[in-house]
C-alpha atoms as a PDB file:
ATOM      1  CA  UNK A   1     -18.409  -4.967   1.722  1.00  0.00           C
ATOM      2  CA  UNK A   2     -18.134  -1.516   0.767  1.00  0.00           C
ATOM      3  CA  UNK A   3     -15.155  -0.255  -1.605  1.00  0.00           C
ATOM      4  CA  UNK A   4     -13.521   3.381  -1.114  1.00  0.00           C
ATOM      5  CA  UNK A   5     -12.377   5.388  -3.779  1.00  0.00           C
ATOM      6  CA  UNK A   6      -9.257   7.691  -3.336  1.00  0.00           C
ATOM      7  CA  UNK A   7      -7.480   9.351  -6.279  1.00  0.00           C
ATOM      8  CA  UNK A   8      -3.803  10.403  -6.354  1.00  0.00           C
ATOM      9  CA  UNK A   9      -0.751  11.006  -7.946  1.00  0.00           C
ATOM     10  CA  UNK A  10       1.485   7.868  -8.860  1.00  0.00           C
ATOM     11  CA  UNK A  11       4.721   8.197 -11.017  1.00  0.00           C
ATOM     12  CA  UNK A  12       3.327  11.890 -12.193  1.00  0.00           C
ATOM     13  CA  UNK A  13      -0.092  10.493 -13.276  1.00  0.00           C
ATOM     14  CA  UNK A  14      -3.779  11.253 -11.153  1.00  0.00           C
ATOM     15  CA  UNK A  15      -5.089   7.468 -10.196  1.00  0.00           C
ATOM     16  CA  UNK A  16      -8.304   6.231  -8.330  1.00  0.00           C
ATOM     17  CA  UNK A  17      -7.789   3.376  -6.492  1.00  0.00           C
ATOM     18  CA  UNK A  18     -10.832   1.248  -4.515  1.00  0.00           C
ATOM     19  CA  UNK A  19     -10.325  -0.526  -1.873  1.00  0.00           C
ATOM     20  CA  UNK A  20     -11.772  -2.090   1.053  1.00  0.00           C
ATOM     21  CA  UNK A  21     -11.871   0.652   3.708  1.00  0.00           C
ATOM     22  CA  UNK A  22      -9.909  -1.957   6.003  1.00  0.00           C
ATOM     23  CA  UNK A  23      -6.722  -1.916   4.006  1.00  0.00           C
ATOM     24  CA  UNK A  24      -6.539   2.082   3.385  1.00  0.00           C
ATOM     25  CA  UNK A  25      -6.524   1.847   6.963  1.00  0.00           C
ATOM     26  CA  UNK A  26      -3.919  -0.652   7.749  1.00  0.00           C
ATOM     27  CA  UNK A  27      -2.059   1.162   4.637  1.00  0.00           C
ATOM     28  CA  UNK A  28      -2.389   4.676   6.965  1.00  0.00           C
ATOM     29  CA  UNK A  29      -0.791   2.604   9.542  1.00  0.00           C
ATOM     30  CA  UNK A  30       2.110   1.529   8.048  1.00  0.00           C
ATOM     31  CA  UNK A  31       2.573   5.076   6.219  1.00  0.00           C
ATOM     32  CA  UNK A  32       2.762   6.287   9.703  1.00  0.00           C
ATOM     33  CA  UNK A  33       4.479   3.823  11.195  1.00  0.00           C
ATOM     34  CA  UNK A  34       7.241   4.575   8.771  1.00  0.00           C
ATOM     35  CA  UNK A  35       6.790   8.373   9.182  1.00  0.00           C
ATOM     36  CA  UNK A  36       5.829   9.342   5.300  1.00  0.00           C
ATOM     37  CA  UNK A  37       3.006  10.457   3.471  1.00  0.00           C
ATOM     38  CA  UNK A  38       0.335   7.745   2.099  1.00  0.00           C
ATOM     39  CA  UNK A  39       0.928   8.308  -1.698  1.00  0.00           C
ATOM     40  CA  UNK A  40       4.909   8.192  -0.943  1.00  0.00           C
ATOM     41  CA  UNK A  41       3.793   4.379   0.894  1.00  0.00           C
ATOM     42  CA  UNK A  42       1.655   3.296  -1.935  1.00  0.00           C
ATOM     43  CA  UNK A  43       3.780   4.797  -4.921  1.00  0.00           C
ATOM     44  CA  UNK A  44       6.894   2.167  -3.414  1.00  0.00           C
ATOM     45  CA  UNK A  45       4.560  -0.193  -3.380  1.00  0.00           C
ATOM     46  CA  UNK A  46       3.569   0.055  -6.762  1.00  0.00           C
ATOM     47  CA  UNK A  47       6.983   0.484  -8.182  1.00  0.00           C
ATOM     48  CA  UNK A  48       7.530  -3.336  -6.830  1.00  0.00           C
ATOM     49  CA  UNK A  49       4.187  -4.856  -7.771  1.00  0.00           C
ATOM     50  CA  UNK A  50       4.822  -7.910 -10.158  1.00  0.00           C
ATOM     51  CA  UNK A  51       4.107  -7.729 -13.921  1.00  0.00           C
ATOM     52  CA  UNK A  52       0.592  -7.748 -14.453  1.00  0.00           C
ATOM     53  CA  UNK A  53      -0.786  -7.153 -11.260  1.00  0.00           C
ATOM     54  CA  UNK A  54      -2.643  -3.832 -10.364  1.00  0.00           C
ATOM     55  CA  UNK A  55      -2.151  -1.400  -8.437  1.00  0.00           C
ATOM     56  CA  UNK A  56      -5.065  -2.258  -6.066  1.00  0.00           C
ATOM     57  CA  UNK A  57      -4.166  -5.774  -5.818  1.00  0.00           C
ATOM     58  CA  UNK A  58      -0.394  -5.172  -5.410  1.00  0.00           C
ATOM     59  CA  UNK A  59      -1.940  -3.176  -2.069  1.00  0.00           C
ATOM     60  CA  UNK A  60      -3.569  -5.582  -0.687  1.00  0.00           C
ATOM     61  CA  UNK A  61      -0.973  -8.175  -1.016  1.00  0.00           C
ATOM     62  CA  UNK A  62       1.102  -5.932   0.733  1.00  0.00           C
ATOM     63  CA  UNK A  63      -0.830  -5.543   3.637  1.00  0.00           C
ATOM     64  CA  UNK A  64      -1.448  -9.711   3.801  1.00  0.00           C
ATOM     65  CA  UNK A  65       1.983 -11.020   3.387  1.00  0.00           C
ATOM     66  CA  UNK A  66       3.940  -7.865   4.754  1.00  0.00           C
ATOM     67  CA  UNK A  67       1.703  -7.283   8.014  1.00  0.00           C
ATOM     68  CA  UNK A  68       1.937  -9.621  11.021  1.00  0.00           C
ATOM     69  CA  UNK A  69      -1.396 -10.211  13.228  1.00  0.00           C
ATOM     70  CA  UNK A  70      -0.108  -7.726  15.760  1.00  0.00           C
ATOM     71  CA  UNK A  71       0.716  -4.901  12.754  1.00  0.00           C
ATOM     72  CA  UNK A  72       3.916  -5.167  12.319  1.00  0.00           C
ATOM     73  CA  UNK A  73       5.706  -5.252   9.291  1.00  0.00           C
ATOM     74  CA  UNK A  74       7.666  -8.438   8.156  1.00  0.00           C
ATOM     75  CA  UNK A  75      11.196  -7.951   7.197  1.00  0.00           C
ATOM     76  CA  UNK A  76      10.335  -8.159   3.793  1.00  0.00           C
ATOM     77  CA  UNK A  77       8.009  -5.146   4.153  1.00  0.00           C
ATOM     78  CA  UNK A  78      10.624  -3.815   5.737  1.00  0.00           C
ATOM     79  CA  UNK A  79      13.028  -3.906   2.577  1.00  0.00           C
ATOM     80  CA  UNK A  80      10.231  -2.837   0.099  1.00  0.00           C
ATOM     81  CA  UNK A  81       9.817   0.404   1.693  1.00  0.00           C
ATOM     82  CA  UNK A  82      13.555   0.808   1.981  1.00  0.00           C
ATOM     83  CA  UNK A  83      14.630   0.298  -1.651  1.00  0.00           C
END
């Protein structure tokens, strides 16, 4: 499967992330969903990934533990992009 490539700005500093063109797309979702921008979505996720993981990773988990089948986000989700 096919990887896509977008760079932007997280904490101040230009970063390209790849990822499976599924999950920028259920990240666009959520982002509007929750009625912000996609860098604002993936810049809170990053500032709670775990110590160690990367960025890309700390996406995807996102999407797979905070998504249900039907797209919704999962209370936890929920407090993530609240904090």
């Amino acid at each position: 499967m096919p990887y896509e490539q977008r760079s932007l700005r997280l904490d101040g500093q230009r970063r390209c992330l790849r990822l499976e063109p599924e999950f920028w797309s259920m990240l666009e979702r959520i982002a509007r969903q929750e009625q912000q921008a996609l860098p604002w979505l993936i810049d809170r996720i990053d500032r709670h990934r775990q110590t160690g993981q990367g960025t890309g990773s700390a996406l995807c988990c996102f999407v797979i533990r905070y998504v249900d089948p039907n797209g919704n986000l999962r209370d936890y989700g929920k407090r993530v992009l609240s904090a």
